[in-house]
C-alpha atoms as a PDB file:
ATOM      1  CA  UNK A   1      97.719  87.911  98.065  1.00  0.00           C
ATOM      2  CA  UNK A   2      98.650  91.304  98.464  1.00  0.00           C
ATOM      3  CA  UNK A   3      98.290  92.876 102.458  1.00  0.00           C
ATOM      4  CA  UNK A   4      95.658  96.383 102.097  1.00  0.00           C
ATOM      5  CA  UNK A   5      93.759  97.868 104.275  1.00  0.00           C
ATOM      6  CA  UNK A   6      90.980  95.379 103.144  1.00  0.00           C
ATOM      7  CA  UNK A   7      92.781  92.611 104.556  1.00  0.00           C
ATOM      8  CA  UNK A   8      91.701  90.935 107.588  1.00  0.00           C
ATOM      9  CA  UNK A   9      94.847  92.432 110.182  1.00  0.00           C
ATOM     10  CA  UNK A  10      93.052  93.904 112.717  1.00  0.00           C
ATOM     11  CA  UNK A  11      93.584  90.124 115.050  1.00  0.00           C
ATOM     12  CA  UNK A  12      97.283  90.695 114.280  1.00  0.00           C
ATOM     13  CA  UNK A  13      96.956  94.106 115.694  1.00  0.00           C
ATOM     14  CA  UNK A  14      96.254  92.406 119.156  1.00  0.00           C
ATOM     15  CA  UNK A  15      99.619  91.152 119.291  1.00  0.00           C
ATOM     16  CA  UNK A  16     101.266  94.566 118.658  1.00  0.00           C
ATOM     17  CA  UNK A  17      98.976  96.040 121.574  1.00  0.00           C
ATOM     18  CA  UNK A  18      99.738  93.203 124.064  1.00  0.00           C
ATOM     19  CA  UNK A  19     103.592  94.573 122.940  1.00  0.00           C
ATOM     20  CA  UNK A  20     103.161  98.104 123.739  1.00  0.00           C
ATOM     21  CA  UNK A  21     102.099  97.469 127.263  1.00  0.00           C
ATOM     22  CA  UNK A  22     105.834  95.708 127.454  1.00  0.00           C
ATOM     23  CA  UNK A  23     107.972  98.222 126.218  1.00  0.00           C
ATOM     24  CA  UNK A  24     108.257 100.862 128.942  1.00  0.00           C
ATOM     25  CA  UNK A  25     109.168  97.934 131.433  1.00  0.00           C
ATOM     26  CA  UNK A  26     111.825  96.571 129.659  1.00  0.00           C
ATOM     27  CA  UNK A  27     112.879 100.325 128.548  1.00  0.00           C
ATOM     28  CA  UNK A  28     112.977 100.795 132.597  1.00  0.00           C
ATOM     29  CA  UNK A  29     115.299  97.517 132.931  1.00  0.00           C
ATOM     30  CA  UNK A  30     117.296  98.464 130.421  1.00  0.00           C
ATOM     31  CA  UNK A  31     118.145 101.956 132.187  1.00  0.00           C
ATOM     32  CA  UNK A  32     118.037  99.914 135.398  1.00  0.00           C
ATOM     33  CA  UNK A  33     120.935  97.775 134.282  1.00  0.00           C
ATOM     34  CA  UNK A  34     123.366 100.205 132.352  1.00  0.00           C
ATOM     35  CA  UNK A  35     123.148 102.491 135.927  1.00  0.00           C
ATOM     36  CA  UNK A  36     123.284 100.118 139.078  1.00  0.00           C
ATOM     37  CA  UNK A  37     122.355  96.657 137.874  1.00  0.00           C
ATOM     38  CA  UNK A  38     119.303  94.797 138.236  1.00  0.00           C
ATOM     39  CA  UNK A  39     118.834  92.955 141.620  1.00  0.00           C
ATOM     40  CA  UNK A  40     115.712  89.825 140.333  1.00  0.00           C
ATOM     41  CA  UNK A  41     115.614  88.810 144.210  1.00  0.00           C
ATOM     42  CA  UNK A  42     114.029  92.265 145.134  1.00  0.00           C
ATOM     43  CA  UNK A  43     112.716  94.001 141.912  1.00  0.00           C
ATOM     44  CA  UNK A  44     110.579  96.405 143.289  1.00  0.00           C
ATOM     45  CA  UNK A  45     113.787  97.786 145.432  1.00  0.00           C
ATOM     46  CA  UNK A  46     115.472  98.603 141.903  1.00  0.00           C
ATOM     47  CA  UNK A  47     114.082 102.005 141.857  1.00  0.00           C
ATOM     48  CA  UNK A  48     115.233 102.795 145.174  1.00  0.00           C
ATOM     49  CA  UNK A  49     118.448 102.263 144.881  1.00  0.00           C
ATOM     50  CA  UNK A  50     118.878 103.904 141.493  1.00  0.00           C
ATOM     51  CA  UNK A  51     116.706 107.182 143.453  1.00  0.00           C
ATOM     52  CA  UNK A  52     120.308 107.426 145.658  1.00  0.00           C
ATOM     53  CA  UNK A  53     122.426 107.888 143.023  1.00  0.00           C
ATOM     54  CA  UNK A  54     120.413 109.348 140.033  1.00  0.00           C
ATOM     55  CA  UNK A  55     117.172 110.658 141.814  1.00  0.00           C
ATOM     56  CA  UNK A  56     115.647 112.373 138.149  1.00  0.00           C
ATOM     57  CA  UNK A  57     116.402 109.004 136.481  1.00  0.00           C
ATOM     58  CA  UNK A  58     114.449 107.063 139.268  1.00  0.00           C
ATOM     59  CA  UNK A  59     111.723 109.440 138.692  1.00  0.00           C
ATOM     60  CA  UNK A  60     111.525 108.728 135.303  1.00  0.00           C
ATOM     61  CA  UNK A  61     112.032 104.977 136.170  1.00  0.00           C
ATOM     62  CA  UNK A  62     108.695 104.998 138.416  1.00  0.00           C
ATOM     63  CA  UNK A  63     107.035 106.418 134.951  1.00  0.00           C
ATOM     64  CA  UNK A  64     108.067 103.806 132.748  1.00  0.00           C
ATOM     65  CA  UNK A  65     106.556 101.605 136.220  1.00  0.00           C
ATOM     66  CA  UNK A  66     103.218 103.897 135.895  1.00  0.00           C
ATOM     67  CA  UNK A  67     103.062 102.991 131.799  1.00  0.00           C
ATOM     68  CA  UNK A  68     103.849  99.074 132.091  1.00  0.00           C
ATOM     69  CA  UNK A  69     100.706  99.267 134.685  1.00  0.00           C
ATOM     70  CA  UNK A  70      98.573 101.380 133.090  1.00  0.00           C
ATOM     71  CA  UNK A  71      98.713  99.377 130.070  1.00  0.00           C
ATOM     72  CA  UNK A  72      98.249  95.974 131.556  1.00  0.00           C
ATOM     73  CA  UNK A  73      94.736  96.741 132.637  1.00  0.00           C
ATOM     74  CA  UNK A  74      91.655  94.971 131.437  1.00  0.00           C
ATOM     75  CA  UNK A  75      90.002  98.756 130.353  1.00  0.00           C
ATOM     76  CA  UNK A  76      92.932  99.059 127.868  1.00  0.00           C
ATOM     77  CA  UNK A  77      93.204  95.581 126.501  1.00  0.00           C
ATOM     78  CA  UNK A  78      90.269  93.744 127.079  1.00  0.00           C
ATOM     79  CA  UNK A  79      87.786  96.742 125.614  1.00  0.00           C
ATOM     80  CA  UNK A  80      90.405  96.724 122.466  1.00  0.00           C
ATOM     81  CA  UNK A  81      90.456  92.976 121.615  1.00  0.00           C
ATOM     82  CA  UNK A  82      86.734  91.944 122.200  1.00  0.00           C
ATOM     83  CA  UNK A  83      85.255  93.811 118.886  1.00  0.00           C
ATOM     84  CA  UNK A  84      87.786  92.200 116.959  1.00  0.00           C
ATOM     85  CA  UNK A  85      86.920  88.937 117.760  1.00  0.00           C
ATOM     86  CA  UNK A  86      83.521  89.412 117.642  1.00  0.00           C
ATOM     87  CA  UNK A  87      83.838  91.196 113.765  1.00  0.00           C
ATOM     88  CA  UNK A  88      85.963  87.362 113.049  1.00  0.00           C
ATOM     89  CA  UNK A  89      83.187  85.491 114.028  1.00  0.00           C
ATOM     90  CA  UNK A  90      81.035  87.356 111.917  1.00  0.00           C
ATOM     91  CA  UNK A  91      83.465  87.120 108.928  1.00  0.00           C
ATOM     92  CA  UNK A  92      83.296  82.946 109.947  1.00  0.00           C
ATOM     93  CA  UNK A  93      79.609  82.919 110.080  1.00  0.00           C
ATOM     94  CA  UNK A  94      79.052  84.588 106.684  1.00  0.00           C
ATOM     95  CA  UNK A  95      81.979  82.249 105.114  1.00  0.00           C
ATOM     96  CA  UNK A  96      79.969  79.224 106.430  1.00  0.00           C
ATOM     97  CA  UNK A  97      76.985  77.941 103.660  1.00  0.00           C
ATOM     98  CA  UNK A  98      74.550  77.719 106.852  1.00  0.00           C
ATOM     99  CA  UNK A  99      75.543  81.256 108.512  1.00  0.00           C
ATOM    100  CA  UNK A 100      75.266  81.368 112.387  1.00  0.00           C
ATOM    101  CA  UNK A 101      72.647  82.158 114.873  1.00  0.00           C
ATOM    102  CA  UNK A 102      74.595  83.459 118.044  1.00  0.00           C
ATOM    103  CA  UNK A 103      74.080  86.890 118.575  1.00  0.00           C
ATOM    104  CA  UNK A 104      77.597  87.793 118.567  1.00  0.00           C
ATOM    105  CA  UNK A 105      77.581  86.731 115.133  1.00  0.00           C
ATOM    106  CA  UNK A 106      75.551  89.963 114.498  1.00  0.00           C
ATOM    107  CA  UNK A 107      77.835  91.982 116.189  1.00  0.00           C
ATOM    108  CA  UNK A 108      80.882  93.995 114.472  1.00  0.00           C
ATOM    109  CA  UNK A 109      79.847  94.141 111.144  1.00  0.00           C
ATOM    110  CA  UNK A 110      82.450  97.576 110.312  1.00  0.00           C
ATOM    111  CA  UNK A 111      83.989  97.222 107.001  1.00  0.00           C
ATOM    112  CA  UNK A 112      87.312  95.694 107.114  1.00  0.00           C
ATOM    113  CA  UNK A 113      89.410  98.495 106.083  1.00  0.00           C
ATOM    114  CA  UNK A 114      87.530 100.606 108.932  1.00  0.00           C
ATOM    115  CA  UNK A 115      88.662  98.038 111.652  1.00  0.00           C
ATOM    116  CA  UNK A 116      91.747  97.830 110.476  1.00  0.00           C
ATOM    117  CA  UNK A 117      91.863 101.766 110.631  1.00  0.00           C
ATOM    118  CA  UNK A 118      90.656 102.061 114.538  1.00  0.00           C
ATOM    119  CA  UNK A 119      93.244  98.929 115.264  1.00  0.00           C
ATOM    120  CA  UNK A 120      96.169 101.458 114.116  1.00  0.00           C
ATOM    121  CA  UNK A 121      94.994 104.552 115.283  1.00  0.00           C
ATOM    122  CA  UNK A 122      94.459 102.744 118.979  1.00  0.00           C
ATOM    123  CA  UNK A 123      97.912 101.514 118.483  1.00  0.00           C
ATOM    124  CA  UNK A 124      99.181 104.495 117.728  1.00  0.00           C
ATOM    125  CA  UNK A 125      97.598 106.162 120.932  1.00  0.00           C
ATOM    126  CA  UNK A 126      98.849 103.590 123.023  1.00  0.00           C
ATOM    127  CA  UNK A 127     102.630 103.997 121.709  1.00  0.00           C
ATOM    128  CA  UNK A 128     102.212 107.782 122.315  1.00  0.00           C
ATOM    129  CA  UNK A 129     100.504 107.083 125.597  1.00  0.00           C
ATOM    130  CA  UNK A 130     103.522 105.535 127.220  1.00  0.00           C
ATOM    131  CA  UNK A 131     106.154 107.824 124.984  1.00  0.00           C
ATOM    132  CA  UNK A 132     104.092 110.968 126.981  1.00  0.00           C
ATOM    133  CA  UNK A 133     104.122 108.898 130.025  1.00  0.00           C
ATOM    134  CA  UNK A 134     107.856 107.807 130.237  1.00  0.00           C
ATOM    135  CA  UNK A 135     108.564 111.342 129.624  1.00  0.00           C
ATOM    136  CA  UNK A 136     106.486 113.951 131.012  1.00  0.00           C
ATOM    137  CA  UNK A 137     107.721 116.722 133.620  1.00  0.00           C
ATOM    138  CA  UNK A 138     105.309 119.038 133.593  1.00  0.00           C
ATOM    139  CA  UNK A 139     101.440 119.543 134.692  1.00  0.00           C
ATOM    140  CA  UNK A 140     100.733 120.602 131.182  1.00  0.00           C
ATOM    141  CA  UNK A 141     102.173 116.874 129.491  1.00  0.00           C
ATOM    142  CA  UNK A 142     100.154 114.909 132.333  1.00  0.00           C
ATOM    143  CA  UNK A 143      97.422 116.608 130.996  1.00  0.00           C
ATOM    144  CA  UNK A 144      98.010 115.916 127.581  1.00  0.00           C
ATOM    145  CA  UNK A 145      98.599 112.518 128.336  1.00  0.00           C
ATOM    146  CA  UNK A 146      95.597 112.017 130.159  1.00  0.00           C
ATOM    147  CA  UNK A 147      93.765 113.543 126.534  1.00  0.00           C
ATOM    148  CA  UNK A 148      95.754 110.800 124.656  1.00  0.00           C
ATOM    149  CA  UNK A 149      94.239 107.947 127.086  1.00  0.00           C
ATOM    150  CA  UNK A 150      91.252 109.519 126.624  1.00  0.00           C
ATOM    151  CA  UNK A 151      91.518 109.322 123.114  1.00  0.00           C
ATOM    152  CA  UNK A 152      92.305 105.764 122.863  1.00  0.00           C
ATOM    153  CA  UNK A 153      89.442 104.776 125.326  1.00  0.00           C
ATOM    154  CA  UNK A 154      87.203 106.275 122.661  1.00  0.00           C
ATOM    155  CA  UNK A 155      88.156 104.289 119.925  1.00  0.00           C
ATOM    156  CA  UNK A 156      87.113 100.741 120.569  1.00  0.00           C
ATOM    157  CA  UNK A 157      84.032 101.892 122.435  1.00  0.00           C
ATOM    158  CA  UNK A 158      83.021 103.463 118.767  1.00  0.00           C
ATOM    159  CA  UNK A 159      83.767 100.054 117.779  1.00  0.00           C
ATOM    160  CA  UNK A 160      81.425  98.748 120.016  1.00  0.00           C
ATOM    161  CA  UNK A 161      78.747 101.200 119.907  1.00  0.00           C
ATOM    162  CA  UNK A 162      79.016 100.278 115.889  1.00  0.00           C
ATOM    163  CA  UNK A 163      78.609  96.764 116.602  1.00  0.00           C
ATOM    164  CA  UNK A 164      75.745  97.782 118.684  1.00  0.00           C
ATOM    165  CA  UNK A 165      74.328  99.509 116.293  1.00  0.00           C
ATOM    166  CA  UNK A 166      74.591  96.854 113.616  1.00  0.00           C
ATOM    167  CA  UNK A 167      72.927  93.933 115.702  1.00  0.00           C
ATOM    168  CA  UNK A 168      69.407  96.540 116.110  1.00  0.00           C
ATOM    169  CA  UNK A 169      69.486  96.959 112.645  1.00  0.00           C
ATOM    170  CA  UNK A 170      69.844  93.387 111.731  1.00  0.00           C
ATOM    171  CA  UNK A 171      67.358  92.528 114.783  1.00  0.00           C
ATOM    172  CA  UNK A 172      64.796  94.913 112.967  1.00  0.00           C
END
């Protein structure tokens, strides 16, 4: 079977969202390590001791901190990975000859390609998100980053709203 749009991704696309939120941590131990090491006893001293000898780097270390954190939080992943289960269960209870009656069933009826659609584009945010994050220096990028969070806030509360939207006019 050929993968499209049409196909039914958007689950997989949890996976590659739970890996964003990794990658500015393990970008920060990697610059930890090639500068002064990486003491696992006391991990939250790493930054310190990296601010004696390279203070701009530890400043940029405490960023990739600030992304790793950011992205961990139940408003980023939580809010992203509930409409796509809910739009599976739907897909199960129309496969199934006797449907289903929970109300979540009802939920999340977008079109496939459409979900699959918001999963990249909120993927995409979140990549730039921590890219901006990691790297910003001036007033004007914090600002632009907090546009980009913004942004990717927005799309699976469409999601929701659309799911929302779709149980009224099944309920009607």
């Amino acid at each position: 079977m050929p993968i499209t749009l049409a196909s039914p991704l958007s689950l997989y696309s949890i996976l590659g969202v739970w890996l964003t939120g990794f990658y500015p941590i393990v970008r920060r131990t990697i610059l930890l390590k090639s500068l002064t090491g990486f003491n696992n006893v006391q991990p939250r001293a790493n930054v310190n001791r990296l601010r004696e000898k390279y203070p701009d780097i530890a400043a940029r270390a405490e960023r990739m901190e600030g992304a790793n954190a950011v992205s961990h939080t139940a408003a980023n992943f939580e809010q992203y990975r509930v409409p796509r289960y809910l739009h599976h269960l739907k897909r199960k209870r129309d496969s199934t000859p006797m449907g289903g009656s929970h109300p979540c069933h009802q939920l999340c009826r977008s079109a496939q390609r459409n979900l699959n659609l918001f999963s990249l584009a909120f993927i995409a945010m979140r990549m730039l998100y921590n890219y901006i994050y990691m790297s910003q220096t001036t007033q004007a990028q914090g600002d632009l980053r907090t546009v980009v969070w913004t942004v990717g806030t927005i799309i699976p509360a469409i999601l929701i709203v659309k799911s929302g939207n779709a149980a009224l006019a099944a309920a009607v």
